[in-house]
PDB file of N, CA and C in Angstrom:
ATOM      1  N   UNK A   1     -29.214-202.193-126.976  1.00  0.00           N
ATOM      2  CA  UNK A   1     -29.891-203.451-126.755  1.00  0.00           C
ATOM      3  C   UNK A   1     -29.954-204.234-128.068  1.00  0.00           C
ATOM      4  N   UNK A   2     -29.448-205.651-127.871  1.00  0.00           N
ATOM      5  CA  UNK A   2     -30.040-206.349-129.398  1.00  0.00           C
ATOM      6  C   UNK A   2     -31.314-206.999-129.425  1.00  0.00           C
ATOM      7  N   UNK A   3     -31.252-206.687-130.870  1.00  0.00           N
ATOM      8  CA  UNK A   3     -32.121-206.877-131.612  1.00  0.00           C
ATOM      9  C   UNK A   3     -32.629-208.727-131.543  1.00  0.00           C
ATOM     10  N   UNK A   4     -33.920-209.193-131.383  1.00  0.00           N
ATOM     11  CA  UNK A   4     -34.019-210.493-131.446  1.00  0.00           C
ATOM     12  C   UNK A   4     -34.433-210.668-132.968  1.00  0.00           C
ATOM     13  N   UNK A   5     -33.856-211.636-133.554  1.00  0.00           N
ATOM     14  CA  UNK A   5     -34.262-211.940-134.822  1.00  0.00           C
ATOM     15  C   UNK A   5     -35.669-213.576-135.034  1.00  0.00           C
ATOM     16  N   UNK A   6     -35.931-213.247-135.945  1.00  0.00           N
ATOM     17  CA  UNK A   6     -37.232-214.167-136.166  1.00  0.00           C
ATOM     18  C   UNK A   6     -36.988-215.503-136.126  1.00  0.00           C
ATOM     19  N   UNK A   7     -37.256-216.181-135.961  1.00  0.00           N
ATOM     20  CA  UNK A   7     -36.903-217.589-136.005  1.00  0.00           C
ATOM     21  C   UNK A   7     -38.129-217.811-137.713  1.00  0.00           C
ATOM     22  N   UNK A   8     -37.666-219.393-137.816  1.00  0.00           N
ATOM     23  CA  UNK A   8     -37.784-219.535-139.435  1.00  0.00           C
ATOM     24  C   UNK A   8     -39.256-219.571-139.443  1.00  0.00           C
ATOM     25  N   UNK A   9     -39.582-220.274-138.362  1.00  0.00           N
ATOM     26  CA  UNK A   9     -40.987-220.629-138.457  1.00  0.00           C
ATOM     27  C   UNK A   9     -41.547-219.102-138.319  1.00  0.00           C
ATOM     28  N   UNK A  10     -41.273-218.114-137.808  1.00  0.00           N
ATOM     29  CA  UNK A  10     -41.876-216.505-137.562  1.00  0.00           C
ATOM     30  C   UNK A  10     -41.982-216.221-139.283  1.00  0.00           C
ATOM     31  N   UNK A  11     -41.071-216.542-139.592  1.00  0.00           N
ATOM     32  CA  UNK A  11     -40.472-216.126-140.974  1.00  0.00           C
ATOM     33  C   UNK A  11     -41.619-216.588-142.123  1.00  0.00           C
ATOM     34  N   UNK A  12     -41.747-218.187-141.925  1.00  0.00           N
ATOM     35  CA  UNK A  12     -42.625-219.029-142.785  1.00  0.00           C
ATOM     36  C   UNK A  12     -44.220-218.506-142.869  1.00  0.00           C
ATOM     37  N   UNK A  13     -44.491-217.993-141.302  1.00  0.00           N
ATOM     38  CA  UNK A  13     -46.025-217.670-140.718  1.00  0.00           C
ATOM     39  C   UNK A  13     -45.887-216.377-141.362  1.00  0.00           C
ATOM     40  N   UNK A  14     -45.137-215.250-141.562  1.00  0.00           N
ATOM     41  CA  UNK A  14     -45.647-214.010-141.862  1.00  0.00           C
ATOM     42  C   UNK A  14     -45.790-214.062-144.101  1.00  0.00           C
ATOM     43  N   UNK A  15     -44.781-214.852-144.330  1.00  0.00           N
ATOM     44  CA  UNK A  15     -44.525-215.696-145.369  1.00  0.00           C
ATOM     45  C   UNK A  15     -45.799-215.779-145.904  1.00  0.00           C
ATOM     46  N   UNK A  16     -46.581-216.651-145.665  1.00  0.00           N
ATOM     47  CA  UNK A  16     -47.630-217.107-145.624  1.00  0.00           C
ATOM     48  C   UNK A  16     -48.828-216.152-145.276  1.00  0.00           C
ATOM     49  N   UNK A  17     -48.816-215.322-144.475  1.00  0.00           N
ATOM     50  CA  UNK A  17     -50.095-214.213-144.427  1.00  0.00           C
ATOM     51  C   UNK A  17     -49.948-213.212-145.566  1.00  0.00           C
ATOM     52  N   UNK A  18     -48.462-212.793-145.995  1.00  0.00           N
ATOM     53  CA  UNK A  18     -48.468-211.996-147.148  1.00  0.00           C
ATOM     54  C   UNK A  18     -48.536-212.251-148.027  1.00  0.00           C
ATOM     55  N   UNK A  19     -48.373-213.690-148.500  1.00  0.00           N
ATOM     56  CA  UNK A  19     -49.063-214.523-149.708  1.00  0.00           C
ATOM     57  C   UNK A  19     -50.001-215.125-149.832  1.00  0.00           C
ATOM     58  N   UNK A  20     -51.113-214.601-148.757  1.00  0.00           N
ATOM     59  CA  UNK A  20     -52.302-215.469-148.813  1.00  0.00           C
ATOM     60  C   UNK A  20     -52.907-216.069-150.074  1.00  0.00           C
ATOM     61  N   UNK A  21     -52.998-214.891-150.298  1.00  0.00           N
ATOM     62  CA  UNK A  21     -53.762-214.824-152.098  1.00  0.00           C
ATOM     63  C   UNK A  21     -53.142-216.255-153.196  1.00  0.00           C
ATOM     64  N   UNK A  22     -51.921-216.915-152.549  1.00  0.00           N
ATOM     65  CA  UNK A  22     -51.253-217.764-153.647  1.00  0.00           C
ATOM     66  C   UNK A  22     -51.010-219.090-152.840  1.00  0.00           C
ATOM     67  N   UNK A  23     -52.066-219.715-153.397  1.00  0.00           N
ATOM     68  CA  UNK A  23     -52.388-221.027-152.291  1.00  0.00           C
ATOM     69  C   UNK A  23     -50.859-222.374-152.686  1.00  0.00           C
ATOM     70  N   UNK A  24     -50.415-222.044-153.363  1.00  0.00           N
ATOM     71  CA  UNK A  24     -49.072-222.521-153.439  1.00  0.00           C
ATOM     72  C   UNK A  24     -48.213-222.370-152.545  1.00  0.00           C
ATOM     73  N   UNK A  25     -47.867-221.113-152.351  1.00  0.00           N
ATOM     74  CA  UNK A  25     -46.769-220.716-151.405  1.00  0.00           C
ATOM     75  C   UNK A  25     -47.701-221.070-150.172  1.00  0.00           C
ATOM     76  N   UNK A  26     -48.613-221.214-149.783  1.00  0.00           N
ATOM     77  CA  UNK A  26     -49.345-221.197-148.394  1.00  0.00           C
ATOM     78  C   UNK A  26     -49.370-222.307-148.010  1.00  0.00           C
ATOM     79  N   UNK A  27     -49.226-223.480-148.991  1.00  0.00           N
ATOM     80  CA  UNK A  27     -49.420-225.143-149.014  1.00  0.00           C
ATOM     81  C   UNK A  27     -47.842-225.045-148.581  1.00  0.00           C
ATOM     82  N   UNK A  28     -46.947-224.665-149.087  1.00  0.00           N
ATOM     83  CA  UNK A  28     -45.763-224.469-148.872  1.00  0.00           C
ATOM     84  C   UNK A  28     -44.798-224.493-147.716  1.00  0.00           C
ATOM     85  N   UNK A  29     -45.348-222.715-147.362  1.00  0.00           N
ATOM     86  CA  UNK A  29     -45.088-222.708-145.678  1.00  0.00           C
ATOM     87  C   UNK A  29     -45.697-223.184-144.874  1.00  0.00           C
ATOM     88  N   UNK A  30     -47.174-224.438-144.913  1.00  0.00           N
ATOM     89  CA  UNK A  30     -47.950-224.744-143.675  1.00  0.00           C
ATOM     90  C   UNK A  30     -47.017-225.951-143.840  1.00  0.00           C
ATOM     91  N   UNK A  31     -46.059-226.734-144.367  1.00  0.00           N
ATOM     92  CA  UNK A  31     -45.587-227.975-144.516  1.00  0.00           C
ATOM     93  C   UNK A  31     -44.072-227.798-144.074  1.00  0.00           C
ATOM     94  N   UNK A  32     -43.588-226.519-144.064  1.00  0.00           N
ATOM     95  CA  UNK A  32     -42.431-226.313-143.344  1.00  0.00           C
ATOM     96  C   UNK A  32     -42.936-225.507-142.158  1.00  0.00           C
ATOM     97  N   UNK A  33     -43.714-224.903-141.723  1.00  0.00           N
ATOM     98  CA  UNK A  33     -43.928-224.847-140.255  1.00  0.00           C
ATOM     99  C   UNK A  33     -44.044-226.199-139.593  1.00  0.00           C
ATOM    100  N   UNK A  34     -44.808-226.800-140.352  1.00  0.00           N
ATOM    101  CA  UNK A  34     -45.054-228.031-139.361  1.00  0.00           C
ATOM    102  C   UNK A  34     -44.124-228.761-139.214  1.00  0.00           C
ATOM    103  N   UNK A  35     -42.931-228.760-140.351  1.00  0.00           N
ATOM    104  CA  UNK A  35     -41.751-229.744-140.075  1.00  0.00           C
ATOM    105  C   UNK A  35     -41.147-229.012-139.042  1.00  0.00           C
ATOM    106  N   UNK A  36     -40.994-227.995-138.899  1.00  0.00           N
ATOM    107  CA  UNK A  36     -40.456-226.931-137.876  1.00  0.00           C
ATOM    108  C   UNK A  36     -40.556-227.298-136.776  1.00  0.00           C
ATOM    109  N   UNK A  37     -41.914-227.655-136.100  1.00  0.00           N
ATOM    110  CA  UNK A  37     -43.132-227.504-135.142  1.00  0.00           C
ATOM    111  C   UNK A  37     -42.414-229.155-134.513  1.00  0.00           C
ATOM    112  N   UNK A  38     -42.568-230.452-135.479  1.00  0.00           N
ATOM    113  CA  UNK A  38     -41.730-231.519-134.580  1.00  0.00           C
ATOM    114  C   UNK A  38     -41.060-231.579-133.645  1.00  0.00           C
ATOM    115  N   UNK A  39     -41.046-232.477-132.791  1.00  0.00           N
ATOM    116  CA  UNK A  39     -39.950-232.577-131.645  1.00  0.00           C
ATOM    117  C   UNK A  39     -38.611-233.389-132.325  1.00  0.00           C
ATOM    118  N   UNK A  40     -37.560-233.168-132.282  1.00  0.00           N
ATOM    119  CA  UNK A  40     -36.942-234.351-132.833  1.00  0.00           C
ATOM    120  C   UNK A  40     -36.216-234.816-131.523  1.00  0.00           C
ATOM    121  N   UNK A  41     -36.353-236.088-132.203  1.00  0.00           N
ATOM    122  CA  UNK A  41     -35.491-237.136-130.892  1.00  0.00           C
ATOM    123  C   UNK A  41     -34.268-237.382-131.448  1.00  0.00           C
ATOM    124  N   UNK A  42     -33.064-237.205-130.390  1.00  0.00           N
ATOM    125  CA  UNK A  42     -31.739-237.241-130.517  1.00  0.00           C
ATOM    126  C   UNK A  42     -31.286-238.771-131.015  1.00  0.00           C
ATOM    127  N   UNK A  43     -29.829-238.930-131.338  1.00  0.00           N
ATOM    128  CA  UNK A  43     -30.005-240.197-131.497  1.00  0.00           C
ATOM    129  C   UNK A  43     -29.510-241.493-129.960  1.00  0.00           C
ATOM    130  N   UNK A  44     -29.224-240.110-128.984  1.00  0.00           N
ATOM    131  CA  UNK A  44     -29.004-240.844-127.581  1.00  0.00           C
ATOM    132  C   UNK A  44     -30.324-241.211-127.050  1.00  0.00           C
ATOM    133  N   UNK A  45     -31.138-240.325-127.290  1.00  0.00           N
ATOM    134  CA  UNK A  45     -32.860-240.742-126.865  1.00  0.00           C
ATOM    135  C   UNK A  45     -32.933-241.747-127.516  1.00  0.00           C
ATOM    136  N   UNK A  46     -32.409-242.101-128.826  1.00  0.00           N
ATOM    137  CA  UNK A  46     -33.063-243.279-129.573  1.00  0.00           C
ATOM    138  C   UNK A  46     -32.423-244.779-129.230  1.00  0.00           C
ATOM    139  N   UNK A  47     -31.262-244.460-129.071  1.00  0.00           N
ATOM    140  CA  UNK A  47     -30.302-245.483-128.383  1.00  0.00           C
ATOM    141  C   UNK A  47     -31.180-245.870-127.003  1.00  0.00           C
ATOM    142  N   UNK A  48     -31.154-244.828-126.084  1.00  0.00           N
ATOM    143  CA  UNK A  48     -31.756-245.212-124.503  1.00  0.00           C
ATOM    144  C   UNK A  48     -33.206-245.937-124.982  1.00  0.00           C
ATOM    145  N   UNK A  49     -34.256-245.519-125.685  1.00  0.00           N
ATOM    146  CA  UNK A  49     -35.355-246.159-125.776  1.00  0.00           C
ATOM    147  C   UNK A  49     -35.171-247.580-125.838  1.00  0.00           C
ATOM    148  N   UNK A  50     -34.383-247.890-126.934  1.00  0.00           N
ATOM    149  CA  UNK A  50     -33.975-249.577-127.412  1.00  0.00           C
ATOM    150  C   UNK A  50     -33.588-249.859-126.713  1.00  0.00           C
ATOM    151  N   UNK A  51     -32.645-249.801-125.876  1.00  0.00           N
ATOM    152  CA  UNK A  51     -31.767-250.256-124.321  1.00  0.00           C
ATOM    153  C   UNK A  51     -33.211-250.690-123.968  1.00  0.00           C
ATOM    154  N   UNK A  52     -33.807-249.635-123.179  1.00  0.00           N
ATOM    155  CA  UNK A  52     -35.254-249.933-122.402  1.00  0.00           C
ATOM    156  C   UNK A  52     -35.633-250.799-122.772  1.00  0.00           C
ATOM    157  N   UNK A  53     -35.893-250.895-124.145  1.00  0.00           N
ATOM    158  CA  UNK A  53     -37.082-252.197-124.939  1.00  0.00           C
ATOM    159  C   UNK A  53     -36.418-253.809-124.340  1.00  0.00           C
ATOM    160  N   UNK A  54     -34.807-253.611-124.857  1.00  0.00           N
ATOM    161  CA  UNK A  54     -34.313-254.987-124.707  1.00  0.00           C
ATOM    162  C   UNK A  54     -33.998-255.490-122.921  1.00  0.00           C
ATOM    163  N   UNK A  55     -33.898-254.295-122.432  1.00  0.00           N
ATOM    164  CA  UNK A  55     -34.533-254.980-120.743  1.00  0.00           C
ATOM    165  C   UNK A  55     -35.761-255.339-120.411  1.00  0.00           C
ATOM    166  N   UNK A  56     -36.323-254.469-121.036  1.00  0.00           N
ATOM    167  CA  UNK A  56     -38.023-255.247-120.654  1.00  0.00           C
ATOM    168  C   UNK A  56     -37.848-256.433-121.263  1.00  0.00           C
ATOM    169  N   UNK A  57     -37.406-256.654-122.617  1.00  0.00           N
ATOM    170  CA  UNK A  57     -37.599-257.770-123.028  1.00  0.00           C
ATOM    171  C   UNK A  57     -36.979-259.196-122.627  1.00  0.00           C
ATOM    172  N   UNK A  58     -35.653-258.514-121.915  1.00  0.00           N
ATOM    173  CA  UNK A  58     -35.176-259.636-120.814  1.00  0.00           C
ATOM    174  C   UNK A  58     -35.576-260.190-119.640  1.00  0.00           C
ATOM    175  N   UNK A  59     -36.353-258.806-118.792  1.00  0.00           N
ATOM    176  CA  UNK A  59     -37.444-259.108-117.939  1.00  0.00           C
ATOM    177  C   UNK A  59     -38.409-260.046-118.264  1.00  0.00           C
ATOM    178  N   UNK A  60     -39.040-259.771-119.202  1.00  0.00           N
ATOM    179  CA  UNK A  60     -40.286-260.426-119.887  1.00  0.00           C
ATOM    180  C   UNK A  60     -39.437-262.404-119.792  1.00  0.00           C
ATOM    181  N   UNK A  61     -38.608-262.402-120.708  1.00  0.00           N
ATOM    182  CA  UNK A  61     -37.921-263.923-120.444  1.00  0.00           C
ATOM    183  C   UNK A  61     -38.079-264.661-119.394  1.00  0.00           C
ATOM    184  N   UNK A  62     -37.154-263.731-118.289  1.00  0.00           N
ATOM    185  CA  UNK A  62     -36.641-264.102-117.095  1.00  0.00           C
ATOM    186  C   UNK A  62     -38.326-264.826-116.460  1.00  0.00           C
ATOM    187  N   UNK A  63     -39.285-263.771-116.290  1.00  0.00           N
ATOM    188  CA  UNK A  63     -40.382-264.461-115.850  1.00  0.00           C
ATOM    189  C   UNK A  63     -40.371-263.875-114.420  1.00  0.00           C
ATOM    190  N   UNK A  64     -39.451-263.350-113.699  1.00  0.00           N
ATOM    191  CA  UNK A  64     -39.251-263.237-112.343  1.00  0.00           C
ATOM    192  C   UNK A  64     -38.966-261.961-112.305  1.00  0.00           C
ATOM    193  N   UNK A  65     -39.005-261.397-111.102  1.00  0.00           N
ATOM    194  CA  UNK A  65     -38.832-260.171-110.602  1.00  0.00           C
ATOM    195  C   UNK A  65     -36.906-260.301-110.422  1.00  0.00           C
ATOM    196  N   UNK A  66     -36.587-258.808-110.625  1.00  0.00           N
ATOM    197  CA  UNK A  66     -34.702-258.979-110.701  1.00  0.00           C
ATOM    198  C   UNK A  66     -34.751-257.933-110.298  1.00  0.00           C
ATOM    199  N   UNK A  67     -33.243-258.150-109.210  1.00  0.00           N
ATOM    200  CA  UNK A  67     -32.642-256.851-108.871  1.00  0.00           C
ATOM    201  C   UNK A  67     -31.432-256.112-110.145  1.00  0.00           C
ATOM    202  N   UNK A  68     -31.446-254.573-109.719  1.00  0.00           N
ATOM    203  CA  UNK A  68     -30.950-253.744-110.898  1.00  0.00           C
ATOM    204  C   UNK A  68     -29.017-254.921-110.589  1.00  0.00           C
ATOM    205  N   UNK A  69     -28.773-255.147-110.075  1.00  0.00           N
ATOM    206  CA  UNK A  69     -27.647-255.705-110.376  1.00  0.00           C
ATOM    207  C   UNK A  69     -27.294-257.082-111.425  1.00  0.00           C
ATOM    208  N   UNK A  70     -28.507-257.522-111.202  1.00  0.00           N
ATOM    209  CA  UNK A  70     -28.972-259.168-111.951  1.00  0.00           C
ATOM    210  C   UNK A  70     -29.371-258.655-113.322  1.00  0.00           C
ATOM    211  N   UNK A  71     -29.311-257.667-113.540  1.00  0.00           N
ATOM    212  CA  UNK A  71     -30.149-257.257-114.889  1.00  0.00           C
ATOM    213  C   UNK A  71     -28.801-256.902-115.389  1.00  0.00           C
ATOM    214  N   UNK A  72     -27.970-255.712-114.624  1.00  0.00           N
ATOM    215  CA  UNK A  72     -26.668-255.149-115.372  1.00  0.00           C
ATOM    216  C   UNK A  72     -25.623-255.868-115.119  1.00  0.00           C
ATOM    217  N   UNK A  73     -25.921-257.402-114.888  1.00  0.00           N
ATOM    218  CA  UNK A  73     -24.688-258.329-114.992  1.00  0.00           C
ATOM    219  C   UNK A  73     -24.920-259.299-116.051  1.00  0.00           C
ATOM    220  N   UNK A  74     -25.840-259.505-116.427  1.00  0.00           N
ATOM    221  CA  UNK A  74     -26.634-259.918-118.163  1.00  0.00           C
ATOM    222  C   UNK A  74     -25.913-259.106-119.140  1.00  0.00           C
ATOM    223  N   UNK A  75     -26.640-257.764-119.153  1.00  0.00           N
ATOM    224  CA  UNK A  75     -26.211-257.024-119.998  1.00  0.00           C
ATOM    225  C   UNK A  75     -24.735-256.123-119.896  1.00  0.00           C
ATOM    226  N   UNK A  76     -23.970-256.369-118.843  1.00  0.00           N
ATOM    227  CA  UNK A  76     -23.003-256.108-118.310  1.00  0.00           C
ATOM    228  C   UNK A  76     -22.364-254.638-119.348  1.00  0.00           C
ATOM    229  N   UNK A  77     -23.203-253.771-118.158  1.00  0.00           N
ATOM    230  CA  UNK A  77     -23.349-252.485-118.026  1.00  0.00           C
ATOM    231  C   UNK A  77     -23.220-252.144-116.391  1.00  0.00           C
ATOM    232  N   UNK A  78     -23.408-250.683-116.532  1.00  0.00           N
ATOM    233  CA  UNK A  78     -23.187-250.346-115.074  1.00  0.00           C
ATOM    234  C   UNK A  78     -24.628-250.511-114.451  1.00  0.00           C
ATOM    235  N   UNK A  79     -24.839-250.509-113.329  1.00  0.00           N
ATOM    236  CA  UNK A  79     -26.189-250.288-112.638  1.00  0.00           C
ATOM    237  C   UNK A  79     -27.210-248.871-112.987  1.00  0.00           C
ATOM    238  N   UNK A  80     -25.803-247.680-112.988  1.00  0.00           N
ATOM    239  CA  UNK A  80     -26.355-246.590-113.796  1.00  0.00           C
ATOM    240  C   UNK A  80     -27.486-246.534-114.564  1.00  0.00           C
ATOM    241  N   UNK A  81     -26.656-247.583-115.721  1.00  0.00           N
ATOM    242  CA  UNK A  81     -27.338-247.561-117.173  1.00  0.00           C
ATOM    243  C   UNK A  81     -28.822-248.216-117.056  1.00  0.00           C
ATOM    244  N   UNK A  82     -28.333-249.429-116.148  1.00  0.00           N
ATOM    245  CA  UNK A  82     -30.039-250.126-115.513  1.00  0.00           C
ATOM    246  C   UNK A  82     -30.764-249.657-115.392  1.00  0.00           C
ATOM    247  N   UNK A  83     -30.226-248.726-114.167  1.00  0.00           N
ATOM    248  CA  UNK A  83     -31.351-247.480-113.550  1.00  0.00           C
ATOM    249  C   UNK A  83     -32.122-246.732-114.173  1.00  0.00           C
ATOM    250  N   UNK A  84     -31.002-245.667-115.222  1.00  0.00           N
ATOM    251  CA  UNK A  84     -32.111-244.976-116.137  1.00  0.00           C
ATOM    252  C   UNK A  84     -33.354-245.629-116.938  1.00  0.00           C
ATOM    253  N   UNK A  85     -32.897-246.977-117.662  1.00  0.00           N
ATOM    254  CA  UNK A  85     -33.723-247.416-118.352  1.00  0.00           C
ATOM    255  C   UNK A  85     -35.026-248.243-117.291  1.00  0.00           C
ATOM    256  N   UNK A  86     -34.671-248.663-116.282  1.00  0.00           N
ATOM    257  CA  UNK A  86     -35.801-248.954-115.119  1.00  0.00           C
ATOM    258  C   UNK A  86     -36.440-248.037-115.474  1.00  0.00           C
ATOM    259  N   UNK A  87     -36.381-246.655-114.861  1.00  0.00           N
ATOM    260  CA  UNK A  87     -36.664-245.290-114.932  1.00  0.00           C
ATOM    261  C   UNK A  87     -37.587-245.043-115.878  1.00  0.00           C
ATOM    262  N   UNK A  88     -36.738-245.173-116.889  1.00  0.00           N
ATOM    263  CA  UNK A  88     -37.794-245.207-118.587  1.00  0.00           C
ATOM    264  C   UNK A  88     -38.970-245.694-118.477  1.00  0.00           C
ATOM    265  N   UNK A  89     -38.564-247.286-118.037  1.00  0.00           N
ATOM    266  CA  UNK A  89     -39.841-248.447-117.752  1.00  0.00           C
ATOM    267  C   UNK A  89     -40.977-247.616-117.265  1.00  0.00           C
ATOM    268  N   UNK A  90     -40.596-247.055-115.693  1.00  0.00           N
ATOM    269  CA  UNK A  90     -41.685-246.959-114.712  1.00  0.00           C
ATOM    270  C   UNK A  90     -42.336-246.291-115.131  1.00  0.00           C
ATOM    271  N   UNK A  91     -41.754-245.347-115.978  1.00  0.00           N
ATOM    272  CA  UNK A  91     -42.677-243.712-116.267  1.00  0.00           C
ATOM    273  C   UNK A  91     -43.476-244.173-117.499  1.00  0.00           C
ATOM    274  N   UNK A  92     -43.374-245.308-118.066  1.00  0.00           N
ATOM    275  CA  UNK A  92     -44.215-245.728-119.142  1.00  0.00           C
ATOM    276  C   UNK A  92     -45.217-246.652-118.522  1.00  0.00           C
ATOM    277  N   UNK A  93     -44.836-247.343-117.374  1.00  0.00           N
ATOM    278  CA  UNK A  93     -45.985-248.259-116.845  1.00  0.00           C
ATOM    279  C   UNK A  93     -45.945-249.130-117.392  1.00  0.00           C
ATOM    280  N   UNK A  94     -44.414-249.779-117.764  1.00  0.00           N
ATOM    281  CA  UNK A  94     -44.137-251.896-118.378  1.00  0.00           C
ATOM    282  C   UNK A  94     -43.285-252.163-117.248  1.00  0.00           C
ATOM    283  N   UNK A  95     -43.008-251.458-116.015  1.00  0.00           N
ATOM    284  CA  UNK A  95     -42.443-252.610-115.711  1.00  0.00           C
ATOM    285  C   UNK A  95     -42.757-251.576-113.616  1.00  0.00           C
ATOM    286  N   UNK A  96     -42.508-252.356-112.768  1.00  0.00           N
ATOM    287  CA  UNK A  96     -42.823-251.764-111.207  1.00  0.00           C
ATOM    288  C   UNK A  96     -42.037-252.607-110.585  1.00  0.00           C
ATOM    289  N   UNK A  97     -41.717-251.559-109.388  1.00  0.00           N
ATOM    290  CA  UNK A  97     -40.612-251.482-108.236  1.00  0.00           C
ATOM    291  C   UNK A  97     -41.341-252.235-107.518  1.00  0.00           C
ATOM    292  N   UNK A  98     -40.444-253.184-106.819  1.00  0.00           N
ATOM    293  CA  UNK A  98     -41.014-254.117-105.391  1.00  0.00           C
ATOM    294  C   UNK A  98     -39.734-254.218-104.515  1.00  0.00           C
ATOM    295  N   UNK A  99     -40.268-253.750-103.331  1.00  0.00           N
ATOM    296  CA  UNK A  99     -39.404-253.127-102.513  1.00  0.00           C
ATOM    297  C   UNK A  99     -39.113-254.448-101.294  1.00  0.00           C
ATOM    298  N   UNK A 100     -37.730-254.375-101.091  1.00  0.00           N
ATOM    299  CA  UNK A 100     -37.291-256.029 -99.841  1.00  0.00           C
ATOM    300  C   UNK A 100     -38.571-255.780 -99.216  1.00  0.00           C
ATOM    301  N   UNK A 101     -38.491-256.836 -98.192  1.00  0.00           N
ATOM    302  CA  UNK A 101     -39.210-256.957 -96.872  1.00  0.00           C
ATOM    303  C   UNK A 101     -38.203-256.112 -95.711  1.00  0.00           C
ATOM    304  N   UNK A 102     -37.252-256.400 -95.833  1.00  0.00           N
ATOM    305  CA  UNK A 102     -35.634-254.847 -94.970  1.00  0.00           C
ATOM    306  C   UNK A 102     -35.931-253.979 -95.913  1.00  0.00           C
ATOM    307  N   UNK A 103     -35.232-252.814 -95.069  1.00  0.00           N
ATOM    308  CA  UNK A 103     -34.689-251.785 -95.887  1.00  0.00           C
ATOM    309  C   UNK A 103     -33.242-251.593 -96.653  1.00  0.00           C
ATOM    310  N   UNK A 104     -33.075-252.910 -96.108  1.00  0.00           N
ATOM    311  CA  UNK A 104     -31.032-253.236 -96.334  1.00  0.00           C
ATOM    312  C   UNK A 104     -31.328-254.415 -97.719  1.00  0.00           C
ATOM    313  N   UNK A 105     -32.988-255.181 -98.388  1.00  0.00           N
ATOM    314  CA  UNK A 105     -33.099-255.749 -99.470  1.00  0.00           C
ATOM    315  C   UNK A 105     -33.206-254.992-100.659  1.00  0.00           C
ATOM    316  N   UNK A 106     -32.484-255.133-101.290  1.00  0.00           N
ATOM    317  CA  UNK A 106     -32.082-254.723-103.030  1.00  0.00           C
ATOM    318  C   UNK A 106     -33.381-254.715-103.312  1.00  0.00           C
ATOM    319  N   UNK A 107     -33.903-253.382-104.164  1.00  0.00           N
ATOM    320  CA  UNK A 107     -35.010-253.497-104.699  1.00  0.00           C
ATOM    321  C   UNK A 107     -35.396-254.271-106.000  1.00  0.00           C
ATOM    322  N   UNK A 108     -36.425-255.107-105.991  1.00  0.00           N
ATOM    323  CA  UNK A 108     -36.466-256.062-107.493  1.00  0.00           C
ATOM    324  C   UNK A 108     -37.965-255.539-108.161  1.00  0.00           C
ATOM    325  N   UNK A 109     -37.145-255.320-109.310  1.00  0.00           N
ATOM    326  CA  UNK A 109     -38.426-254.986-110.759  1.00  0.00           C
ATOM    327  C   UNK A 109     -39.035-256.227-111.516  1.00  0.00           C
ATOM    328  N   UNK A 110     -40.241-255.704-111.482  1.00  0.00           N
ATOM    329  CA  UNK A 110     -41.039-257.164-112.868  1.00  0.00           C
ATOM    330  C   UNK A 110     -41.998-256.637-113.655  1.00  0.00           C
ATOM    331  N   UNK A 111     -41.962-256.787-114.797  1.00  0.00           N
ATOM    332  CA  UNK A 111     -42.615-256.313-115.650  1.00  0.00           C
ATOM    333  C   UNK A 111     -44.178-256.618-115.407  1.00  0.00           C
ATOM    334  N   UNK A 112     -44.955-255.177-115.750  1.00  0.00           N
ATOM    335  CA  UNK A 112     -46.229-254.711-115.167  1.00  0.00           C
ATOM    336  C   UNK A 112     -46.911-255.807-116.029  1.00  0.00           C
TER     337      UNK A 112
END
């Protein structure tokens, strides 16, 4: 069976209990655990966020509620790309779905 090895931060924490006594090294490893401990955001997460921002912010212009096609013919992208960043929107609560009066009407978004 193998062996699991420590990860850095295991490494930094035991680091740190056996050097208690030397408040240097302890200032040390609590500043690389914690860099450890971060989430980092990719730079496609960082790309998709800004996408998001600059549709809301086209929304916001427009003044009106738009269907995902009217939005990705502006920014002439796929509907895809709309979608996710809609998506983004909703789950942050800047922007809500309004659904036709049919079920055969294109759904149109407007910023919350």
């Amino acid at each position: 069976m193998a062996e699991t090895k420590a990860t850095r931060k295991e490494l930094f924490a035991r680091i740190m209990e056996a050097m208690a006594d030397d408040p240097e090294v302890v200032e040390m490893c609590g500043k690389y655990i914690e860099q450890l401990s971060k989430k980092r955001e990719t730079k496609a997460q960082k790309a998709a966020a800004e996408f998001a921002e600059g549709v809301k912010e086209y929304m916001t212009e427009m003044g009106e509620p738009l269907t995902n096609r009217e939005i990705a013919e502006h920014f002439e992208v796929t509907g895809q790309k709309i979608t996710g960043a809609l998506r983004r929107l909703m789950t942050l609560g800047a922007v809500t779905r309004i659904n036709g009066k049919k079920s055969t009407d294109a759904p149109k978004y407007a910023v919350a």
